[in-house]
Protein backbone atom coordinates (compact mmCIF):
# COMPACT_ATOMS: atom_id res chain seq x y z
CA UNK A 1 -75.12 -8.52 -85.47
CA UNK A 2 -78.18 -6.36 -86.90
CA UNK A 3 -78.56 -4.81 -83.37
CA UNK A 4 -75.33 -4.00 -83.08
CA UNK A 5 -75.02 -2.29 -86.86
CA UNK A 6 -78.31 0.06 -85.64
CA UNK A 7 -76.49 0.91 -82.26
CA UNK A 8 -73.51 2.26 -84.44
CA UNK A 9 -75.22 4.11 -86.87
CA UNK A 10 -77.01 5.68 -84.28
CA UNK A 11 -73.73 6.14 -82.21
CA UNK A 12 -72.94 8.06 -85.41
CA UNK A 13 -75.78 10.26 -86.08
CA UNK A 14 -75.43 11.07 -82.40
CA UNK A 15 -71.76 12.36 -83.02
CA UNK A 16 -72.97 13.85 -85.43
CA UNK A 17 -75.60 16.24 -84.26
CA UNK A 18 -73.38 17.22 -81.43
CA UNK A 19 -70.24 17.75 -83.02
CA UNK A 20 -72.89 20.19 -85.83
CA UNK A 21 -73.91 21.68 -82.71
CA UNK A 22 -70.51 22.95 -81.74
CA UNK A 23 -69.65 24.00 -85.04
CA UNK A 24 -69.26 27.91 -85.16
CA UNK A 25 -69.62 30.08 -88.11
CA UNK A 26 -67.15 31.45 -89.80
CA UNK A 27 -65.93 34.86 -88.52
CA UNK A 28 -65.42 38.01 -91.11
CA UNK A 29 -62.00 38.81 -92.08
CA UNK A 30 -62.47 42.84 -91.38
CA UNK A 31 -64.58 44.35 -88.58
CA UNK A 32 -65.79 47.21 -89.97
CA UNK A 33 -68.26 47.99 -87.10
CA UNK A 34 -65.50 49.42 -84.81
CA UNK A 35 -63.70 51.44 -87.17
CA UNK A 36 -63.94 54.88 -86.19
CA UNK A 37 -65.99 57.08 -88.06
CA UNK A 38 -63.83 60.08 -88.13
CA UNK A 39 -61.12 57.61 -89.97
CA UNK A 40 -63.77 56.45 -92.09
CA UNK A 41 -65.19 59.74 -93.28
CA UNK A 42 -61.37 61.00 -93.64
CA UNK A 43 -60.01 57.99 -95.91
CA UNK A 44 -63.71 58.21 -98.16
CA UNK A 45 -62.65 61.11 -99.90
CA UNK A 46 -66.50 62.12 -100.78
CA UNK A 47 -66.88 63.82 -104.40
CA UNK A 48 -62.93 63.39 -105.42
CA UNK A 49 -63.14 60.35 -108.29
CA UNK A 50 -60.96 57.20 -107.91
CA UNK A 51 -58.84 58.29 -110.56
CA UNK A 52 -57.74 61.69 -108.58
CA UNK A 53 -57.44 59.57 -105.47
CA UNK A 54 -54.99 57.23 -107.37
């Protein structure tokens, strides 16, 4: 019976690791990396204030 409580908790950590190892971050909501810089520099609005762009 103790050998066979060791084999499962070491069945477990086992599962554990691997299914850790797939785990994948979480991806960001906007990807701002491809968004064009023409569209970027257009919709910044440099030296107007937030309250004229409103």
């Amino acid at each position: 019976m103790r050998v066979h409580a060791r084999t499962m908790r070491r069945a477990v950590w086992v599962a554990l690791v691997v299914l850790a190892g797939c785990a994948q971050p979480p991806k960001p909501l906007y990807m701002w990396e491809n968004f064009p810089r023409q569209q970027y520099d257009a919709l910044l609005r440099e030296g107007v204030s937030p309250l004229e762009q409103i």
